[in-house]
C-alpha atoms as a PDB file:
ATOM      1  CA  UNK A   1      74.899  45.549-162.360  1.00  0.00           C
ATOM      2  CA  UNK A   2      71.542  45.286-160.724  1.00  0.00           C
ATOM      3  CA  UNK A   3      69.579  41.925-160.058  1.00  0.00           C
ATOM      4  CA  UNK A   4      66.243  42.097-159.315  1.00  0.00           C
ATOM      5  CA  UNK A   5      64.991  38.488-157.500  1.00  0.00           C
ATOM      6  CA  UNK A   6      63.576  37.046-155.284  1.00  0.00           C
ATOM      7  CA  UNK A   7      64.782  34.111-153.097  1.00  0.00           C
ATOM      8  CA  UNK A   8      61.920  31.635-153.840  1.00  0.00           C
ATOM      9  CA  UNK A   9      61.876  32.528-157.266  1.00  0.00           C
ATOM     10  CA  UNK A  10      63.718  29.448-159.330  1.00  0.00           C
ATOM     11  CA  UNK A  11      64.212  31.563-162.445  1.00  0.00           C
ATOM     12  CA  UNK A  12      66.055  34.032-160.345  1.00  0.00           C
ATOM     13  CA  UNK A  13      67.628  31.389-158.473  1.00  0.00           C
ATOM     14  CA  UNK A  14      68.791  30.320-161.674  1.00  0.00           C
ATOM     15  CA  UNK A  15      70.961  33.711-162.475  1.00  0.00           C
ATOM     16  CA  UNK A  16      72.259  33.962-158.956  1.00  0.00           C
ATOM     17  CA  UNK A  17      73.322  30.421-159.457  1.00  0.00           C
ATOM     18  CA  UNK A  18      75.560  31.623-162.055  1.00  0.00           C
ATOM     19  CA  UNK A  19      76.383  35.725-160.635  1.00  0.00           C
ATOM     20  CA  UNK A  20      77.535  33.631-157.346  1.00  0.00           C
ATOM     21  CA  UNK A  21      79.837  30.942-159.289  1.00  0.00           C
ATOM     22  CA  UNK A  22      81.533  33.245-161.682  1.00  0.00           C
ATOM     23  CA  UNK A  23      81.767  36.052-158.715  1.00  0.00           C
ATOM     24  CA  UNK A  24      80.057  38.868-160.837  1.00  0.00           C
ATOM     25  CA  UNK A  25      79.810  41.952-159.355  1.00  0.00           C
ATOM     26  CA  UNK A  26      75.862  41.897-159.263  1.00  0.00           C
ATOM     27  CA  UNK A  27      73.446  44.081-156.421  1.00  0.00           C
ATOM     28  CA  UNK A  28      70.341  41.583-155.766  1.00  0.00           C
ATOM     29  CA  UNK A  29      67.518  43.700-154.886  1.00  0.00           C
ATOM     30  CA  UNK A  30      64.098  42.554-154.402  1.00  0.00           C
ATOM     31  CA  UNK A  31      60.982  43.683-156.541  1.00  0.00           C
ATOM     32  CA  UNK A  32      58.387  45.418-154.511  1.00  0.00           C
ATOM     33  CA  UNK A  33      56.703  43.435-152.136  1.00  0.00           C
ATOM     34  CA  UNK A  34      53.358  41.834-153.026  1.00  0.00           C
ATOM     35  CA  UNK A  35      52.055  39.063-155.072  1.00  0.00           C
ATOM     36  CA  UNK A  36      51.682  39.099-158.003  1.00  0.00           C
ATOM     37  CA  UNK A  37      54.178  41.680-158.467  1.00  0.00           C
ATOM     38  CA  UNK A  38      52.531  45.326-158.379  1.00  0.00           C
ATOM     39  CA  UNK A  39      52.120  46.825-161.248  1.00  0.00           C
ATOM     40  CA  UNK A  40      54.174  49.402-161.047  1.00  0.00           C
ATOM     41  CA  UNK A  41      57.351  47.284-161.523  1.00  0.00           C
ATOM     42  CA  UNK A  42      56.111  47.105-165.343  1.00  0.00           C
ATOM     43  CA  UNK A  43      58.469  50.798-165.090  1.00  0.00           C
ATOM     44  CA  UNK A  44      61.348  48.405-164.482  1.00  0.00           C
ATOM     45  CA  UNK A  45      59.917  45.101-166.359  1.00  0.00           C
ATOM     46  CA  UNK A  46      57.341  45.778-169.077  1.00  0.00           C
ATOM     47  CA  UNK A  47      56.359  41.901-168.303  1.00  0.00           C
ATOM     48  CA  UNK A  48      56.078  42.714-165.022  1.00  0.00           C
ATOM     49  CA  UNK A  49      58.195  39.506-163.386  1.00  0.00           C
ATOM     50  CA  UNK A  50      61.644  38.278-162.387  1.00  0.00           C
ATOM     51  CA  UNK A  51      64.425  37.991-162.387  1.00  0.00           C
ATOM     52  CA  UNK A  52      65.645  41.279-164.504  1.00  0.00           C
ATOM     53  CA  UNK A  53      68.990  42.334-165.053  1.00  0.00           C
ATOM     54  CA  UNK A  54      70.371  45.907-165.438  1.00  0.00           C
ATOM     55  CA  UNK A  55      73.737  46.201-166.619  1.00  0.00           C
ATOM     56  CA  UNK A  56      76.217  48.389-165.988  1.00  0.00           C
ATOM     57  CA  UNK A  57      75.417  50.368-169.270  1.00  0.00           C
ATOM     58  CA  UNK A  58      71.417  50.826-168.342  1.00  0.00           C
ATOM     59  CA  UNK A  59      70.668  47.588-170.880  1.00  0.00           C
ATOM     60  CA  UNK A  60      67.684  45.932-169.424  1.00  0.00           C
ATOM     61  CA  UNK A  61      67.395  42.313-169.409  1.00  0.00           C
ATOM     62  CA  UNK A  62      64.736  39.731-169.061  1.00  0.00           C
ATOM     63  CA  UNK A  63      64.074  36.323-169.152  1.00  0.00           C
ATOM     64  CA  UNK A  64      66.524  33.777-167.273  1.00  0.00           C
ATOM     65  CA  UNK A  65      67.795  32.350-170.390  1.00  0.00           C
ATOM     66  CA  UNK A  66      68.862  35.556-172.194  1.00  0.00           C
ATOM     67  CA  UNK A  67      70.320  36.430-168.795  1.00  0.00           C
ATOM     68  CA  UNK A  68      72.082  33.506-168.321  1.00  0.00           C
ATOM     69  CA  UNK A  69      73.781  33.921-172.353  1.00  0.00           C
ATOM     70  CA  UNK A  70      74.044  37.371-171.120  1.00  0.00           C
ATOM     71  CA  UNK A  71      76.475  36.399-167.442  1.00  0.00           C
ATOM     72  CA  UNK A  72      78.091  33.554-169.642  1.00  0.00           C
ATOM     73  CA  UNK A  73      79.410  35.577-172.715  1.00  0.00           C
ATOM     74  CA  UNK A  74      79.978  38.949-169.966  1.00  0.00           C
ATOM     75  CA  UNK A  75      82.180  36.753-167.547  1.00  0.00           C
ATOM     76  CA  UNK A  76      83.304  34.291-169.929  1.00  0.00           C
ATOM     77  CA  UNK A  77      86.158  32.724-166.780  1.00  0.00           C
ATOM     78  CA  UNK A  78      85.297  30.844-165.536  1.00  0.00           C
ATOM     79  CA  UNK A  79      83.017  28.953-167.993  1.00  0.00           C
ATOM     80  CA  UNK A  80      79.582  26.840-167.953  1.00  0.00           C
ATOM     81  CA  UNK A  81      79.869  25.462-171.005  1.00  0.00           C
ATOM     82  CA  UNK A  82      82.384  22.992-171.840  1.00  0.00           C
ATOM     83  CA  UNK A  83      85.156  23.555-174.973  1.00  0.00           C
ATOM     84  CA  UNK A  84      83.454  20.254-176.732  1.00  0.00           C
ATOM     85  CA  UNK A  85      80.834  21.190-178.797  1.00  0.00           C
ATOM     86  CA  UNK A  86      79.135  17.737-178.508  1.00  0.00           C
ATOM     87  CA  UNK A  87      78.842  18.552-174.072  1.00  0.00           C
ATOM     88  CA  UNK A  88      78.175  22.062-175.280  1.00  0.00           C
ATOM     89  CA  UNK A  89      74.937  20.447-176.793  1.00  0.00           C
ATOM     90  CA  UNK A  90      74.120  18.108-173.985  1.00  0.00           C
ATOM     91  CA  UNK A  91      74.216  21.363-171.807  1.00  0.00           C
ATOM     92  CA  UNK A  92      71.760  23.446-173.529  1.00  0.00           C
ATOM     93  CA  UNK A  93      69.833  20.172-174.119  1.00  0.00           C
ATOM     94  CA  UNK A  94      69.522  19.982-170.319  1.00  0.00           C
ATOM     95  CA  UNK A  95      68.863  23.633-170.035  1.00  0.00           C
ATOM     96  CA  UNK A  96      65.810  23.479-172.171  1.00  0.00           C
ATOM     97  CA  UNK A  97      64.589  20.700-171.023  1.00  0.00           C
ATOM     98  CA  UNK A  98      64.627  21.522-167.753  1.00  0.00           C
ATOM     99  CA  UNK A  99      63.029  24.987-168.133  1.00  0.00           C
ATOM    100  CA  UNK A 100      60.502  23.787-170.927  1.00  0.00           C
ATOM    101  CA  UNK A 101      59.351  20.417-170.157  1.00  0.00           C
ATOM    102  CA  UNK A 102      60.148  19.978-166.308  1.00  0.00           C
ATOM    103  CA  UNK A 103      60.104  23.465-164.881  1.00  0.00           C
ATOM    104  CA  UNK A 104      57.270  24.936-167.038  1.00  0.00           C
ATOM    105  CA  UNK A 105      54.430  22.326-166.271  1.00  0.00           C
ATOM    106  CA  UNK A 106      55.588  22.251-162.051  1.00  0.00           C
ATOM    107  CA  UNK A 107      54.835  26.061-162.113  1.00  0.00           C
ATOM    108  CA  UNK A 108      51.542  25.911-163.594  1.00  0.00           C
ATOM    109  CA  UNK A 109      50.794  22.340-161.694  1.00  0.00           C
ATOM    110  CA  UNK A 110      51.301  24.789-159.053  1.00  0.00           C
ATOM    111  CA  UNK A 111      49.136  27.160-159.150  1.00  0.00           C
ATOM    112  CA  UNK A 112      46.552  24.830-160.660  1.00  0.00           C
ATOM    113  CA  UNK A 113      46.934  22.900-157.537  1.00  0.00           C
ATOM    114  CA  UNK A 114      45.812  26.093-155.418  1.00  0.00           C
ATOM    115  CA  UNK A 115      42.765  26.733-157.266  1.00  0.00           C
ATOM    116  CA  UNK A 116      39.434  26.128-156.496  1.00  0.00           C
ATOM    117  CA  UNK A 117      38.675  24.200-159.625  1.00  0.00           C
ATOM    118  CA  UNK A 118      40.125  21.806-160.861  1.00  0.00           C
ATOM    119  CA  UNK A 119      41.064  21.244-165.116  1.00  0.00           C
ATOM    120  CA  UNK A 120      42.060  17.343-164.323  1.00  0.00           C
ATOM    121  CA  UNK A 121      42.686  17.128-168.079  1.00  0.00           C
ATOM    122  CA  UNK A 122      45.452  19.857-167.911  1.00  0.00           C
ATOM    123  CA  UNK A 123      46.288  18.205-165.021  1.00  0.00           C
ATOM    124  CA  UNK A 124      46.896  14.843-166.841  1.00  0.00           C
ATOM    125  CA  UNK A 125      48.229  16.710-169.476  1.00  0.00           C
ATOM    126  CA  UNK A 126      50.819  18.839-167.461  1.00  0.00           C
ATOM    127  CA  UNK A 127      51.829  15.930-165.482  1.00  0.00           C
ATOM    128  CA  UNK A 128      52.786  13.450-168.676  1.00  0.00           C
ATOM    129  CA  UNK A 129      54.820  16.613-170.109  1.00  0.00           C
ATOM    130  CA  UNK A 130      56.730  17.144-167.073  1.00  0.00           C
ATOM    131  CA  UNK A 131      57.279  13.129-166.929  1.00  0.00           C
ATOM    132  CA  UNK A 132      59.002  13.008-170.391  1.00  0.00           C
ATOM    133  CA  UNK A 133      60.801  15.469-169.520  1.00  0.00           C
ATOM    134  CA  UNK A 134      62.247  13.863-166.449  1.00  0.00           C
ATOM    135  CA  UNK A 135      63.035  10.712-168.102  1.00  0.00           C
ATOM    136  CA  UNK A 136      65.029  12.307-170.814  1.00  0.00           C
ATOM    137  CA  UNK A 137      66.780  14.499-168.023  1.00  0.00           C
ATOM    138  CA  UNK A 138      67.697  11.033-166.797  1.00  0.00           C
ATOM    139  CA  UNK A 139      69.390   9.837-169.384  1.00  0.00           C
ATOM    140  CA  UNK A 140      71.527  12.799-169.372  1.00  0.00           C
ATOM    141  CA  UNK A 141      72.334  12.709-165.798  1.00  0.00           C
ATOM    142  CA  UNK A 142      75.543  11.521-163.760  1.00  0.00           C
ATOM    143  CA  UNK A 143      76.413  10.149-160.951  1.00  0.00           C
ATOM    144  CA  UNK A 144      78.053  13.397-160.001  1.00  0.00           C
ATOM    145  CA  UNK A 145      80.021  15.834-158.717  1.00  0.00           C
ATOM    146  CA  UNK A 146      77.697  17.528-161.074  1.00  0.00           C
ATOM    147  CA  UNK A 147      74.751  17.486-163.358  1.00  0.00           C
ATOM    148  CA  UNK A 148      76.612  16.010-166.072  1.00  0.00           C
ATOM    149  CA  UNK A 149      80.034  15.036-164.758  1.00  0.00           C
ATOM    150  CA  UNK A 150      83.052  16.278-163.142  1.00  0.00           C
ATOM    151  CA  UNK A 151      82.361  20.140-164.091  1.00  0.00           C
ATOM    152  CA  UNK A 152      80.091  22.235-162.874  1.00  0.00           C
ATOM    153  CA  UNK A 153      78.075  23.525-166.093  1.00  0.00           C
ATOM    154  CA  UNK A 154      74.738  25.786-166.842  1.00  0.00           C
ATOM    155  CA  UNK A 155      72.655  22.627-166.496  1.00  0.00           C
ATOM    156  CA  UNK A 156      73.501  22.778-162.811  1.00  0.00           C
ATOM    157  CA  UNK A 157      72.295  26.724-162.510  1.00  0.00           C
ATOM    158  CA  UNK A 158      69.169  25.289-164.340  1.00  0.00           C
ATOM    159  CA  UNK A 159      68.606  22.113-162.544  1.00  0.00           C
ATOM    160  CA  UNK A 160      69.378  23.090-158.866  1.00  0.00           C
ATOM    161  CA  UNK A 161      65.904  25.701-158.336  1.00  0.00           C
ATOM    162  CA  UNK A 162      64.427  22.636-160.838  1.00  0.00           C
ATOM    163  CA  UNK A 163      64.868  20.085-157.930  1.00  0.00           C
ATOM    164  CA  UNK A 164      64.566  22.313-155.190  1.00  0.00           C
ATOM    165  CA  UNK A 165      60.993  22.828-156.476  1.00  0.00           C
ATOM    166  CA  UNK A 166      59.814  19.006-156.278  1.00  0.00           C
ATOM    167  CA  UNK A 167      60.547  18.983-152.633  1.00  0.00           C
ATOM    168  CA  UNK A 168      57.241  20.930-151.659  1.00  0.00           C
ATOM    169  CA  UNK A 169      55.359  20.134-155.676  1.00  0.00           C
ATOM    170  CA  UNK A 170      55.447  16.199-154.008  1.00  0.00           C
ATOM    171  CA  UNK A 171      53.470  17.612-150.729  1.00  0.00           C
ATOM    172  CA  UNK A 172      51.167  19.587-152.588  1.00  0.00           C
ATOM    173  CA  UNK A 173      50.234  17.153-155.374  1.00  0.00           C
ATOM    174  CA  UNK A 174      50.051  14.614-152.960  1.00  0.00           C
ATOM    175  CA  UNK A 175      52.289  12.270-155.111  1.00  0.00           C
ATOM    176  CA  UNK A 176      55.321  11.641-152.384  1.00  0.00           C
ATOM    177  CA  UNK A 177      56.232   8.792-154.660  1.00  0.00           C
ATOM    178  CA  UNK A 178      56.995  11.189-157.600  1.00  0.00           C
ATOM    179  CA  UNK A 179      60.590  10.690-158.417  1.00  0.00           C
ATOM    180  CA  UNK A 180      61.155   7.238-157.696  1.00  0.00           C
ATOM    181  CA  UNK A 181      60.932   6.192-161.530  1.00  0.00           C
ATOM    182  CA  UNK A 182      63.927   9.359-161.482  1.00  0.00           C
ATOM    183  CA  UNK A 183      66.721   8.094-158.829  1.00  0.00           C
ATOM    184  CA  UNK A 184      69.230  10.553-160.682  1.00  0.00           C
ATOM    185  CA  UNK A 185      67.390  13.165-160.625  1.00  0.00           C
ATOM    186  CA  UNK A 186      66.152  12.831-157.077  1.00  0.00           C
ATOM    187  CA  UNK A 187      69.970  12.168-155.830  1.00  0.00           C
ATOM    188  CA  UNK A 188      70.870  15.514-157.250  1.00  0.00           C
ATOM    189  CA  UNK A 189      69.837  17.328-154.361  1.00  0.00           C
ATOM    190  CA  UNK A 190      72.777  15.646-152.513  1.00  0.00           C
ATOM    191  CA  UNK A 191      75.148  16.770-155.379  1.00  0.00           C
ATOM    192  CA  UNK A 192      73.747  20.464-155.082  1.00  0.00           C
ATOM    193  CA  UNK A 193      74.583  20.568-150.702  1.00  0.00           C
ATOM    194  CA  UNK A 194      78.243  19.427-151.537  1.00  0.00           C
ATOM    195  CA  UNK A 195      79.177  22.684-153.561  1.00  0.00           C
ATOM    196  CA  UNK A 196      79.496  26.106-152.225  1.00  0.00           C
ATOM    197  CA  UNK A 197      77.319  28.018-154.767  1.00  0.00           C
ATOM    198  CA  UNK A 198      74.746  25.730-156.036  1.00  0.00           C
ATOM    199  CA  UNK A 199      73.730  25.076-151.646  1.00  0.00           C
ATOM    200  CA  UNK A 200      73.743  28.477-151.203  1.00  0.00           C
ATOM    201  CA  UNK A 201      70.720  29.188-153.407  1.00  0.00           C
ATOM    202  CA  UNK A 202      69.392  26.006-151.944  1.00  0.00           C
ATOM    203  CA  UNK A 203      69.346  27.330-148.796  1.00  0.00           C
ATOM    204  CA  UNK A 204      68.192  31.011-150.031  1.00  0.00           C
ATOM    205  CA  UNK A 205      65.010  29.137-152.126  1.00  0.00           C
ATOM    206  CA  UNK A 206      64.110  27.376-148.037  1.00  0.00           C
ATOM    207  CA  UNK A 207      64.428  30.508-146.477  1.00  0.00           C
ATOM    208  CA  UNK A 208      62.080  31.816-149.254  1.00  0.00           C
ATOM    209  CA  UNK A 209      59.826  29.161-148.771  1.00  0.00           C
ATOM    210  CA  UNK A 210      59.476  29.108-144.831  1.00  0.00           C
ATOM    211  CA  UNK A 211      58.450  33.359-145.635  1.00  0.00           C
ATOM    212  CA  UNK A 212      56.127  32.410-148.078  1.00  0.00           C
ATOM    213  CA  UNK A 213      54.477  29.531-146.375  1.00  0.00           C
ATOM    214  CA  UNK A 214      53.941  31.862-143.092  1.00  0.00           C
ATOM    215  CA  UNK A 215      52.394  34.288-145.282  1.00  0.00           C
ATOM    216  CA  UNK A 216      50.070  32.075-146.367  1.00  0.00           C
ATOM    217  CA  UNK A 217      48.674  30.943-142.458  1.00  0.00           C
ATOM    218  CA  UNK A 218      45.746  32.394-141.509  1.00  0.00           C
ATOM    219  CA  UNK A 219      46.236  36.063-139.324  1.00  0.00           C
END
């Protein structure tokens, strides 16, 4: 199987969260080099973004979340979902709401945040979406080893590149104050550096980011 990723990327974080924890047997390669990606990856990815998976038959994959279904069913030992079907739920609860209503409005904050003009009503908009978000991610949250207990589930492939993200997003934005309504959800970083898999794409996503922030000086 071929990955295709990139280390800043926190949908492809998200897969190698999960190749890395179940041990998969999965080449990451990186796109080609440029942003956005050039267009001739669209051979590879008809969307033209990460991450992509090839399997071992020639199958294609995109999206992190059909990946992620993909890994999970493919390398079913060891699991990241739990037997109960009630956690089961709470996990792809957490999933969702992490890559729809958290995730989702950061990314586009993002970029909003680097453009000349500014939409302050998307703004507004983006940043009450991403706030509900966090406060029902709260409720779900535990005081550790993991995401939501003792286990180490999908939620935690999902919410490690999720957190990661709000280090620099509270810089940028200017709001260093951010998560203090969230005290879960900022303490999960700590969780993430205590396990072997989850730190490691921590520390791949600030290697990414050092790269990508010397890009951006000035030659």
């Amino acid at each position: 199987m071929k990955l295709y990723s990139r280390p800043l990327s926190p949908y492809s974080s998200i897969v190698r969260c999960i190749a890395y924890y179940k041990k998969a047997p999965i080449k990451v390669v990186a796109p080609p080099p440029g942003f956005p990606i050039p267009e001739e990856f669209r051979a590879i990815s008809p969307f033209n973004r990460i991450p992509v998976l090839i399997t071992g038959s020639g199958l294609t994959i995109v999206e992190a979340s059909v990946i992620a279904e993909y890994l999970e069913e493919h390398f079913p030992e060891p699991s990241l979902l739990p037997a109960d079907s009630r956690d089961r739920a709470i996990v792809r609860m957490t999933t969702r709401i992490a890559e729809l209503e958290v995730l989702a409005p950061v990314m586009e904050l993002f970029e909003m945040f680097h453009r000349k003009s500014k939409d302050d009503a998307r703004i507004t908009k983006l940043f009450k979406q991403m706030e509900i978000g966090l406060t029902e991610l709260e409720k779900f949250l535990s005081d550790g080893p993991y995401a939501l207990g003792n286990e180490m589930t999908l939620a935690d492939a999902w919410l490690t590149p999720t957190r990661f993200v709000f280090n620099n997003f509270r810089k940028v934005s200017g709001r260093e104050d951010l998560l203090s309504d969230f005290p879960k959800f900022d303490a999960y970083q700590q969780l993430i550096l205590q396990d072997s898999d989850l730190s490691l794409v921590w520390y791949e996503m600030s290697d990414g980011l050092k790269v990508f922030l010397k890009e951006l000086e000035p030659a």
